[in-house]
N, C-alpha and C. Protein backbone atom coordinates (compact mmCIF):
# COMPACT_ATOMS: atom_id res chain seq x y z
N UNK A 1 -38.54 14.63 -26.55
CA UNK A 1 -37.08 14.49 -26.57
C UNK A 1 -36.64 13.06 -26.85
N UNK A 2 -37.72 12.33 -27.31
CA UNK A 2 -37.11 11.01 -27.40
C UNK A 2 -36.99 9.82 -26.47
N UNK A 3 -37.36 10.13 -25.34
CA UNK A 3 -37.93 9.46 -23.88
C UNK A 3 -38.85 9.62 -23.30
N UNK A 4 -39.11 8.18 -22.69
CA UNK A 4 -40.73 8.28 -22.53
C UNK A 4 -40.37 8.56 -20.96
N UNK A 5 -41.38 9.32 -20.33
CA UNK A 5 -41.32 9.84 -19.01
C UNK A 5 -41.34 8.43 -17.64
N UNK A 6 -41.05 7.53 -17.95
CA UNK A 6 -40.57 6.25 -16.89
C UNK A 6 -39.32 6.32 -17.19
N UNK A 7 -38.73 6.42 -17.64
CA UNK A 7 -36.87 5.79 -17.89
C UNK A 7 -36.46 7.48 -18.09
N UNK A 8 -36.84 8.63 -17.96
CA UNK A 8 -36.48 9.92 -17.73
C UNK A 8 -36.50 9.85 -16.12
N UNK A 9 -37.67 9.14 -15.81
CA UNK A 9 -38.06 9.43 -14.07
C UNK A 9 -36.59 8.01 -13.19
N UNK A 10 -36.76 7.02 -14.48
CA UNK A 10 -36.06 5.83 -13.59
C UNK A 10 -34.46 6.66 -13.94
N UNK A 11 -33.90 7.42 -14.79
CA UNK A 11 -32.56 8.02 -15.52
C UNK A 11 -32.79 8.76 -13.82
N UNK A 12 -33.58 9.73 -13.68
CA UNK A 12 -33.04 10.29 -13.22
C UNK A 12 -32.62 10.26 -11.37
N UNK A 13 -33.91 9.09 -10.77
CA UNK A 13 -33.68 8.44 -9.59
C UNK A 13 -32.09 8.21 -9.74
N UNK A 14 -31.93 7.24 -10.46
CA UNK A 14 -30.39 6.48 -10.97
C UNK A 14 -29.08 7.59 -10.49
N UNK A 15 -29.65 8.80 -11.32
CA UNK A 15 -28.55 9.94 -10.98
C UNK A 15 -28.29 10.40 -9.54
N UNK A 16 -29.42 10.36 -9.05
CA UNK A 16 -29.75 10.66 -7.46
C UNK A 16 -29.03 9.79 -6.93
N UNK A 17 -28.59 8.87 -7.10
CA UNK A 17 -27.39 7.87 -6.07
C UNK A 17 -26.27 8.55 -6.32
N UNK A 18 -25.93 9.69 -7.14
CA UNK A 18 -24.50 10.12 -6.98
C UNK A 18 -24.56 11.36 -6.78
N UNK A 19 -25.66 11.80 -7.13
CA UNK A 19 -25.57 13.64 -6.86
C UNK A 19 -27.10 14.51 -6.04
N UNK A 20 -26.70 14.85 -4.70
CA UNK A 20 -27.66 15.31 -4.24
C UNK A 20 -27.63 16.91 -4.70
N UNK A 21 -28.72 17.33 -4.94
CA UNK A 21 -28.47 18.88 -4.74
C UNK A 21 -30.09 18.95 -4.91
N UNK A 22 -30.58 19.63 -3.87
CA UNK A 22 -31.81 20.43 -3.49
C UNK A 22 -31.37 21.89 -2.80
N UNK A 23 -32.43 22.48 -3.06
CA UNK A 23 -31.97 24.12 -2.52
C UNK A 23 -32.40 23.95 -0.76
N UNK A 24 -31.10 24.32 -0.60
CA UNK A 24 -31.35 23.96 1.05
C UNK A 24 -31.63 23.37 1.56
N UNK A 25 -31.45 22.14 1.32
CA UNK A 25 -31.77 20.50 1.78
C UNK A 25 -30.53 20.27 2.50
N UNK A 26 -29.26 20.43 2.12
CA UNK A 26 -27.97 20.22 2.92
C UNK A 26 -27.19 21.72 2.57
N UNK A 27 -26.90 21.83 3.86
CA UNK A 27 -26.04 22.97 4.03
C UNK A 27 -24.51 22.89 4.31
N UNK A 28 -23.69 23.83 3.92
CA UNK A 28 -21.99 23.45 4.30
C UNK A 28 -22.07 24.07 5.46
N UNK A 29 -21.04 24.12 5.89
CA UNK A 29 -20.69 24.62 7.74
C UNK A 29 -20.71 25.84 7.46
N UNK A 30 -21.27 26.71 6.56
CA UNK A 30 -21.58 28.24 6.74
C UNK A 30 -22.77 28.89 6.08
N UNK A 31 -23.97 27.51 5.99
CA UNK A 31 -25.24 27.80 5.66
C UNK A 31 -25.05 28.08 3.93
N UNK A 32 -23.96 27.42 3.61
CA UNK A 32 -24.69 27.15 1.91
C UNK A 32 -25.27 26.49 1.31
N UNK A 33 -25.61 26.52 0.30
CA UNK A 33 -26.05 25.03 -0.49
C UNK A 33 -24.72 24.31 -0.57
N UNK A 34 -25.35 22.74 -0.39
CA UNK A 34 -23.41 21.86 -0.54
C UNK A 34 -24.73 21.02 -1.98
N UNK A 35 -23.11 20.49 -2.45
CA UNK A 35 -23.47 19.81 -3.38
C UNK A 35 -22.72 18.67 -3.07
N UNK A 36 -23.01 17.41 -2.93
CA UNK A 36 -22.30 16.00 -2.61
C UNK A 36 -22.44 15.04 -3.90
N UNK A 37 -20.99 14.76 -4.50
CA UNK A 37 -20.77 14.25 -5.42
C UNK A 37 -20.17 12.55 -4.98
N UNK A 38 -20.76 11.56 -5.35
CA UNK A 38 -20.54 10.29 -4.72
C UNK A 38 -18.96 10.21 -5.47
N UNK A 39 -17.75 9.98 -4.76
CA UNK A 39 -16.20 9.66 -4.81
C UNK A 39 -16.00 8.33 -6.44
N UNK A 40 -16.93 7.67 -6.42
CA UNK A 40 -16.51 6.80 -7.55
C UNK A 40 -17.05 7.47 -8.41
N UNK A 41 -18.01 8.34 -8.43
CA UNK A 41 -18.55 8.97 -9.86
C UNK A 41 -17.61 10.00 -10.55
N UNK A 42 -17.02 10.86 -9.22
CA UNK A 42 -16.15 11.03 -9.83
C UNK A 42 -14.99 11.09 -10.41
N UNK A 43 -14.49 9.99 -9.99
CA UNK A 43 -13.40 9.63 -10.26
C UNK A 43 -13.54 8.81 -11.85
N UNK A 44 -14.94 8.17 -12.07
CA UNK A 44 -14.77 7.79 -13.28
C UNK A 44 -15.20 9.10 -14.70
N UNK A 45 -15.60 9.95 -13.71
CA UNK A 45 -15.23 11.57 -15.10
C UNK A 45 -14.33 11.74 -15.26
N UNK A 46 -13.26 11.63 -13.77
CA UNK A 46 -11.90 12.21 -14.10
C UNK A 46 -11.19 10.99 -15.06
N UNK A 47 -11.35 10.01 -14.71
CA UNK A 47 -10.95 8.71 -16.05
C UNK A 47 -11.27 9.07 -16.92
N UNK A 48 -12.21 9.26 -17.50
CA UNK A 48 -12.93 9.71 -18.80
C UNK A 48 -12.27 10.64 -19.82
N UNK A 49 -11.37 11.47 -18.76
CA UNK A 49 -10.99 12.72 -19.83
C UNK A 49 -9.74 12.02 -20.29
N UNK A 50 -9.09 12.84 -21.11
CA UNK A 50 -7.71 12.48 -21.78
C UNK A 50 -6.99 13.11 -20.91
N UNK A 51 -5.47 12.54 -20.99
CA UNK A 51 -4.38 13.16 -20.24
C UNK A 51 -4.13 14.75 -19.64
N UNK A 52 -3.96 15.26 -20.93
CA UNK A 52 -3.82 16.52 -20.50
C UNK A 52 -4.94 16.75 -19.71
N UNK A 53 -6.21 16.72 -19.80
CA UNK A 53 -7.36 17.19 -19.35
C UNK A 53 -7.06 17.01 -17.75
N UNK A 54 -6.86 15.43 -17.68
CA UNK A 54 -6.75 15.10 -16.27
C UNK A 54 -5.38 15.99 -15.69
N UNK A 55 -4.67 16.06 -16.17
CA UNK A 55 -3.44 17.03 -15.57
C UNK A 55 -4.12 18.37 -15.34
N UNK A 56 -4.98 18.72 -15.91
CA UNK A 56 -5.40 20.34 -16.24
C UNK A 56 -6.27 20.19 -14.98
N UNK A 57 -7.16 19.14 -14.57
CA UNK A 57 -8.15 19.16 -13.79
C UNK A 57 -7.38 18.85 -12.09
N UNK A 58 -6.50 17.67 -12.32
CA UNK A 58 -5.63 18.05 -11.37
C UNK A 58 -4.85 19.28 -10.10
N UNK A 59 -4.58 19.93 -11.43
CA UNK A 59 -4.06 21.18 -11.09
C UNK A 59 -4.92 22.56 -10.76
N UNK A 60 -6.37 22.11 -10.81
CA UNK A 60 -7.14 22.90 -10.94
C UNK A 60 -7.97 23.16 -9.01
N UNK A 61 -8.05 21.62 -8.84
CA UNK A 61 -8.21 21.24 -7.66
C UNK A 61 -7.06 21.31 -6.68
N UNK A 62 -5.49 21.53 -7.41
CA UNK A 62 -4.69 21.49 -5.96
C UNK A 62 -4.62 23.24 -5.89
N UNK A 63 -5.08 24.15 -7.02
CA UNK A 63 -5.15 25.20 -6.85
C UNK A 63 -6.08 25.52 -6.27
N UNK A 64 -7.37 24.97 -5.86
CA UNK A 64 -8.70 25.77 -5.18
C UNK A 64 -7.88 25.18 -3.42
N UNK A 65 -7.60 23.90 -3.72
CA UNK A 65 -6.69 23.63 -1.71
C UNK A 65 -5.83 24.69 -1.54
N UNK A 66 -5.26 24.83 -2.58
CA UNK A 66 -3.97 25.95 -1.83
C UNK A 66 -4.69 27.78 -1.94
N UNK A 67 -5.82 27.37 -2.48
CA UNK A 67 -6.19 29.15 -2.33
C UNK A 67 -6.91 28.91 -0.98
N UNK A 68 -7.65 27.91 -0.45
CA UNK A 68 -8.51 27.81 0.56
C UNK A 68 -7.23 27.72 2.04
N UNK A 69 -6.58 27.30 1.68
CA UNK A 69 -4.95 27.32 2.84
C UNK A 69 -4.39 28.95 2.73
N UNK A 70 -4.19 29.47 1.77
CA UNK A 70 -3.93 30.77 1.47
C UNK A 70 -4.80 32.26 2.25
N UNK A 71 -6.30 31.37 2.54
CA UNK A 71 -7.18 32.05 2.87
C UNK A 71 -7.06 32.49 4.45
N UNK A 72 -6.79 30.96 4.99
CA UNK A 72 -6.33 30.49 6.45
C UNK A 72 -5.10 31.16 7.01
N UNK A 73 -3.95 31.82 6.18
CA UNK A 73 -2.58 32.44 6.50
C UNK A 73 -1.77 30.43 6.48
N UNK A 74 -2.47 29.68 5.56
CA UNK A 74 -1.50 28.86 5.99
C UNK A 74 -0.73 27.99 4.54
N UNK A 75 -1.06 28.97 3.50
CA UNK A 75 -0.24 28.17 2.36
C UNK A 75 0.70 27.87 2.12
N UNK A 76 2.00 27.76 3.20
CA UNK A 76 3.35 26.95 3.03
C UNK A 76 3.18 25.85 4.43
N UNK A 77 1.83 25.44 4.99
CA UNK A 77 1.17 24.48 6.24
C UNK A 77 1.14 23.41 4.86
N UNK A 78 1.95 22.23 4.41
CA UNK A 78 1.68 20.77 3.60
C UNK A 78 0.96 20.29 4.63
N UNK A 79 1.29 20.07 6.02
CA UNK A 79 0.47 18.97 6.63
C UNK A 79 -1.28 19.83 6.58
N UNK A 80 -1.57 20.81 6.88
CA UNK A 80 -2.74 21.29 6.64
C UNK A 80 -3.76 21.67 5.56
N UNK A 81 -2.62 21.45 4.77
CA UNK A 81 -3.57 21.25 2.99
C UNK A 81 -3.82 19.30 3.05
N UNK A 82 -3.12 18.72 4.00
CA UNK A 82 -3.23 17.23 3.98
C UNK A 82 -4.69 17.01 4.79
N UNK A 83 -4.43 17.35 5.75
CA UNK A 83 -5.64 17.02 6.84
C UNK A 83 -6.84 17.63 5.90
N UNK A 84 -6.60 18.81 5.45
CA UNK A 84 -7.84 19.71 4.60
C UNK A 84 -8.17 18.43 3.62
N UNK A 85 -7.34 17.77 3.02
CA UNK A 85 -8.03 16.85 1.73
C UNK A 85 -8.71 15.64 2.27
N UNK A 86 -8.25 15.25 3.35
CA UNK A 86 -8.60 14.02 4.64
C UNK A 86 -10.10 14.19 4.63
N UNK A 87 -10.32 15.66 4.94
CA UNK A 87 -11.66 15.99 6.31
C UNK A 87 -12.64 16.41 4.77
N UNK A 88 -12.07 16.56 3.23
CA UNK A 88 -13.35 16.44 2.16
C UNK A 88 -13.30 15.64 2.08
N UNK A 89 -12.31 14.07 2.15
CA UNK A 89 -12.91 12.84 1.82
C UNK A 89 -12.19 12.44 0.31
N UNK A 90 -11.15 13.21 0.36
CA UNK A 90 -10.50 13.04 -1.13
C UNK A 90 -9.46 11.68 -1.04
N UNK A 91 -8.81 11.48 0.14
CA UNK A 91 -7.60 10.70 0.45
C UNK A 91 -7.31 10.22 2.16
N UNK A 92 -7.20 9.64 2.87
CA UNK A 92 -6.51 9.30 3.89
C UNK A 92 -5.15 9.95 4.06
N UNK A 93 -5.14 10.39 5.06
CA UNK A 93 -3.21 10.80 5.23
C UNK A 93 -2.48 10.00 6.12
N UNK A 94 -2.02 9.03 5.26
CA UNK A 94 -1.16 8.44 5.35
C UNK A 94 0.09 8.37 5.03
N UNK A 95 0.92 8.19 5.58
CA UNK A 95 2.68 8.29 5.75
C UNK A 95 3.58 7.12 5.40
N UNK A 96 4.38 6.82 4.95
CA UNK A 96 5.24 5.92 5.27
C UNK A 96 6.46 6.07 5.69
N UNK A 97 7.10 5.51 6.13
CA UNK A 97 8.62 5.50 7.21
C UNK A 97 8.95 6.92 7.32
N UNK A 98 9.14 6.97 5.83
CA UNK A 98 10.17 8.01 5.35
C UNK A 98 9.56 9.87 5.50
N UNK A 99 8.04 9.42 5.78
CA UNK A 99 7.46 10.43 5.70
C UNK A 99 6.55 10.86 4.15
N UNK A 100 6.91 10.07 3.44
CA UNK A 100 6.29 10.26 1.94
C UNK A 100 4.59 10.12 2.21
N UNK A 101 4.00 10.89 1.43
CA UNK A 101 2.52 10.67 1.88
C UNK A 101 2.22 9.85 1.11
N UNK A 102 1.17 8.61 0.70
CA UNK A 102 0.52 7.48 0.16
C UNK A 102 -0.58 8.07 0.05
N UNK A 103 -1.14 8.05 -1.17
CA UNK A 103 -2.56 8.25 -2.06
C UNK A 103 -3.29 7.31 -2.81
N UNK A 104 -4.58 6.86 -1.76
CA UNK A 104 -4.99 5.87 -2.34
C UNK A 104 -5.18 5.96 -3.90
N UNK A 105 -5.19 4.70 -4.61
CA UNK A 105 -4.95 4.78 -6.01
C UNK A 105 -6.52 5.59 -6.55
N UNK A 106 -7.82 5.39 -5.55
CA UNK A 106 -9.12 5.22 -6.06
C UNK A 106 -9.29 6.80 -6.01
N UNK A 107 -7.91 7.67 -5.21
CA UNK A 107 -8.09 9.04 -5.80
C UNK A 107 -8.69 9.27 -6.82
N UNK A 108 -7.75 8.56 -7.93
CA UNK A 108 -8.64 9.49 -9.43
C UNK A 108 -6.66 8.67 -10.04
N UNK A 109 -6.79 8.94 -11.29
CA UNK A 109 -5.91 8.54 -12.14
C UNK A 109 -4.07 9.05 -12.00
N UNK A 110 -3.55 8.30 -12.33
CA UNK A 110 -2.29 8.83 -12.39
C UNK A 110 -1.99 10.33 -12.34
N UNK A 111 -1.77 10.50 -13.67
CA UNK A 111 -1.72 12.52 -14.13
C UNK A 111 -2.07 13.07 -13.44
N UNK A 112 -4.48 12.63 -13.00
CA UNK A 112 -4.13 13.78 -12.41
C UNK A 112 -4.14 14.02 -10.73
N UNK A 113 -3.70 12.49 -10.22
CA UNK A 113 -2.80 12.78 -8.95
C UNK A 113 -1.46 13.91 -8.96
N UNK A 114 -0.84 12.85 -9.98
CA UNK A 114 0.42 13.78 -9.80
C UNK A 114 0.35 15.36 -9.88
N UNK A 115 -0.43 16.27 -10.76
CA UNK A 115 -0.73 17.21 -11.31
C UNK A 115 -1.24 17.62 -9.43
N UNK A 116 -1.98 17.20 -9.14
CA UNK A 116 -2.69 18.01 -7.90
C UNK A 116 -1.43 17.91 -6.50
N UNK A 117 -1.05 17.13 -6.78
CA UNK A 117 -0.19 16.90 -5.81
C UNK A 117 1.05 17.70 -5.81
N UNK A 118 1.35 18.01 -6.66
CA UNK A 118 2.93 18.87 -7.27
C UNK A 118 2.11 20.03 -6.98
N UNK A 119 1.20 20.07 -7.19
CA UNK A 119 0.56 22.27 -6.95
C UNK A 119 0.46 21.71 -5.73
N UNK A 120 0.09 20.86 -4.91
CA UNK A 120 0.07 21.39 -3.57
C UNK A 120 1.14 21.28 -2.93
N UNK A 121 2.26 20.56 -3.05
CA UNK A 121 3.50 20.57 -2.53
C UNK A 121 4.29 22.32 -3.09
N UNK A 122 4.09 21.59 -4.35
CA UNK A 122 5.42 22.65 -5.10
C UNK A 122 4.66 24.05 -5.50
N UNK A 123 3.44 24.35 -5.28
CA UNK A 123 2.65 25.00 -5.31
C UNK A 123 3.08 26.05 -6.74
N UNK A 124 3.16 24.76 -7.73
CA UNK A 124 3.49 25.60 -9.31
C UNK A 124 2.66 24.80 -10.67
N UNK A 125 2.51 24.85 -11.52
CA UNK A 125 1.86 23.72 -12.49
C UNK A 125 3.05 23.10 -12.68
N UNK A 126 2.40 21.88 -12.92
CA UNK A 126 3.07 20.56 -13.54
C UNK A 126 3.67 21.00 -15.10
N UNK A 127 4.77 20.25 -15.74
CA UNK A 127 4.83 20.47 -16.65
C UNK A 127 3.81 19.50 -17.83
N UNK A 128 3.03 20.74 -18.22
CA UNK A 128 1.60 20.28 -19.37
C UNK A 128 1.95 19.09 -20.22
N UNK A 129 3.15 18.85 -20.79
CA UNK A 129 3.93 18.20 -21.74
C UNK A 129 4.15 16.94 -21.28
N UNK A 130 3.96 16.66 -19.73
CA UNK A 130 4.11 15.44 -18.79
C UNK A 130 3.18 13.92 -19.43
N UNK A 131 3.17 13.81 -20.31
CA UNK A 131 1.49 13.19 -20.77
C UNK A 131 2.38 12.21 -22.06
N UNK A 132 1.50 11.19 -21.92
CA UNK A 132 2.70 10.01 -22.48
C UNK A 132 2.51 10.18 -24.16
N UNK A 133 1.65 10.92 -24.68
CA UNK A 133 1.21 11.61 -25.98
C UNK A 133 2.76 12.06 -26.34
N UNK A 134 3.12 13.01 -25.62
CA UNK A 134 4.20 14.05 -25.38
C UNK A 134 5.81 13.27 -25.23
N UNK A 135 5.98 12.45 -24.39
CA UNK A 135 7.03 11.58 -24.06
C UNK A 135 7.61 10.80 -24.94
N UNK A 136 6.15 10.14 -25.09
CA UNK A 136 6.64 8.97 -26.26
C UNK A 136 7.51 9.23 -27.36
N UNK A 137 8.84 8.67 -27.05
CA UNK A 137 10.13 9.17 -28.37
C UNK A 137 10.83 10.41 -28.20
N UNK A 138 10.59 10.85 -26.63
CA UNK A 138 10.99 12.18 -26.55
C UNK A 138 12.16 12.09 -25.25
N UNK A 139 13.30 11.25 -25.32
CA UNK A 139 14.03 10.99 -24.63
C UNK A 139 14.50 12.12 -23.50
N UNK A 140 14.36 12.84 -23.41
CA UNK A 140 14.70 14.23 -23.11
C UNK A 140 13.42 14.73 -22.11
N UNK A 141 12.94 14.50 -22.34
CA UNK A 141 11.22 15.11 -21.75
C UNK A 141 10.84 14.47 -20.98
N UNK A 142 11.04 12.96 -21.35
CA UNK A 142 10.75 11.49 -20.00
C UNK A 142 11.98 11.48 -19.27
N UNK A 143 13.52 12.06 -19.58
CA UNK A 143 14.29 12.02 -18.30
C UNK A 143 13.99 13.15 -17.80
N UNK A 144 13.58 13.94 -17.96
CA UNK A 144 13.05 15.38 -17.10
C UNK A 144 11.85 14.88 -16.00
N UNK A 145 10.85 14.32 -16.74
CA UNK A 145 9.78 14.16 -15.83
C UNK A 145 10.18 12.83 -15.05
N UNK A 146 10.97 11.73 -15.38
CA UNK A 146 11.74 10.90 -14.43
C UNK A 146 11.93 11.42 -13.31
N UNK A 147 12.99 12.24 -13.44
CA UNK A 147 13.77 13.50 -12.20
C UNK A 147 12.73 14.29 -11.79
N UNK A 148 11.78 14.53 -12.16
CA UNK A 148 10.92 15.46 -11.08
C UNK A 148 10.24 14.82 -10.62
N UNK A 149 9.59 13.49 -11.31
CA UNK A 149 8.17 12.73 -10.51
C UNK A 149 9.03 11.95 -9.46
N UNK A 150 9.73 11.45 -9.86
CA UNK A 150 10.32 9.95 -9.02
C UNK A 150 9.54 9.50 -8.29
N UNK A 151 8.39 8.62 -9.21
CA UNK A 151 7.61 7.52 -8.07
C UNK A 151 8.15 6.86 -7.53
N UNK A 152 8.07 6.84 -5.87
CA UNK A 152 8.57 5.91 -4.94
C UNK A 152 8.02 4.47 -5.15
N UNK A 153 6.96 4.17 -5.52
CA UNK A 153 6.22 2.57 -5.50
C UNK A 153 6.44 1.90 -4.62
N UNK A 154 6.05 2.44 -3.24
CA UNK A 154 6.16 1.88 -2.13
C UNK A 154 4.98 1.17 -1.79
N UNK A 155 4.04 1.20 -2.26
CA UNK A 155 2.37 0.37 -2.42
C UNK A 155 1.87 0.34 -3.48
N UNK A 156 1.18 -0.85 -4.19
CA UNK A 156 0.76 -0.83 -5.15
C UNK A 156 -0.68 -0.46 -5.12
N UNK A 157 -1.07 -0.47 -4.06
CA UNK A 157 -2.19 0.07 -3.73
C UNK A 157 -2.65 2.01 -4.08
N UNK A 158 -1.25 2.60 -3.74
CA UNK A 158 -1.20 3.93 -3.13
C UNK A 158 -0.11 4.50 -4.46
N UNK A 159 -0.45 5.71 -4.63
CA UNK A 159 0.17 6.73 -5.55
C UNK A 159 1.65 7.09 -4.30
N UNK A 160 2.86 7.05 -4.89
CA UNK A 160 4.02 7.51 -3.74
C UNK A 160 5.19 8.65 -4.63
N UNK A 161 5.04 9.78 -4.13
CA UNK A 161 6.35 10.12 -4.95
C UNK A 161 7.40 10.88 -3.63
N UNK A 162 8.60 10.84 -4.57
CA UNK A 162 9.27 11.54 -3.63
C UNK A 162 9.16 13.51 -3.32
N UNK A 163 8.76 13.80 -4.59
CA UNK A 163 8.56 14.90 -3.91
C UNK A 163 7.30 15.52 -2.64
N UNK A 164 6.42 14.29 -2.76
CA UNK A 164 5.66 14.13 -1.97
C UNK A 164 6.07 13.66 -0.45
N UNK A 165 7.04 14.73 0.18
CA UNK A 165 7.28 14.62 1.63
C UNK A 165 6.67 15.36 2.60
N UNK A 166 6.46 15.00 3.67
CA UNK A 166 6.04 15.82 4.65
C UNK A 166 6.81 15.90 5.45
N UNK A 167 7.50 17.23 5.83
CA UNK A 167 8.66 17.90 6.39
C UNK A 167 8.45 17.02 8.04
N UNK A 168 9.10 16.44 8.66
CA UNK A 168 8.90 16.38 10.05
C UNK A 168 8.67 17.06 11.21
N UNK A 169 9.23 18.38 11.18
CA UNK A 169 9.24 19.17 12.43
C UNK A 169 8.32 20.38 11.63
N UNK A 170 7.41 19.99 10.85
CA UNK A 170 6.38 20.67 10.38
C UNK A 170 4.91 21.40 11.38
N UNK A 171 5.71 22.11 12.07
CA UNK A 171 4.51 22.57 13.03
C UNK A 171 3.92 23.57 13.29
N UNK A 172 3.58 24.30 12.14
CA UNK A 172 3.16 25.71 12.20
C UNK A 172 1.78 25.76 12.07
């Protein structure tokens, strides 16, 4: 194949710092195989793709949280799809004043924060067209997605929008 079996063996140690998977070497909390994907690796796939992609992938992941909350009787529970993303290790839940949740930036990219975040709040897809491909010169389309995203930029650190609230007397 074009490689000599040291730099296939050193390639593939290398890979082993980001992806474990042996058959039954680690189990999830109900005796499966888990697969543990190291947080910067993937976040630089999710960089990797183009816009839409990352919106598509976005939305793909706030749909498997809200089917796994759905599962629980608890898919209109925001604070429990929150703690749920906490306890995989996706984000911290963190608040500010107002109640807006803060997403560290090292989530994964703009789009497809926003994209995962709108299905789990608004529990609908994002609009696909949201993607600066799409915007650019499209006066009409960027005041639409203006009015629905409204980034708060309350940290430059942290992803903030306003539709991203967590209800206060949220206690079900």
């Amino acid at each position: 194949i074009g490689i000599t079996k040291t730099n296939l063996i050193k390639n593939y140690l290398g890979l082993s710092k980001y992806m474990i998977k042996q058959k039954s070497a680690l189990l999830s909390l109900n005796d499966r195989d888990l697969v543990v994907v190291k947080r910067s690796f993937l976040r630089n796939l999710v960089e990797r793709l183009d816009e839409s992609e990352q919106l598509n992938f976005g939305d793909k992941l706030g749909v498997f949280i809200n089917d796994i909350a759905r599962i629980y009787g608890k898919q209109d529970d925001i604070q429990y799809k929150i703690d749920f993303c906490d306890n995989l290790g996706f984000f911290s839940s963190i608040l500010d004043d107002d109640n807006n949740l803060l997403v560290v930036r090292k989530f994964g990219p703009k789009k497809f924060v926003e994209a995962f975040l709108w299905r789990l709040f608004e529990q609908k897809e994002l609009n696909p067209n949201y993607i600066e491909e799409e915007m650019k010169g499209n006066k009409s389309l960027r005041q639409k997605y203006n009015n629905q995203i409204k980034e708060s930029g309350i940290s430059s650190s942290h992803y903030s929008y306003e539709f991203a609230k967590i209800p206060e007397n949220n206690n079900e």
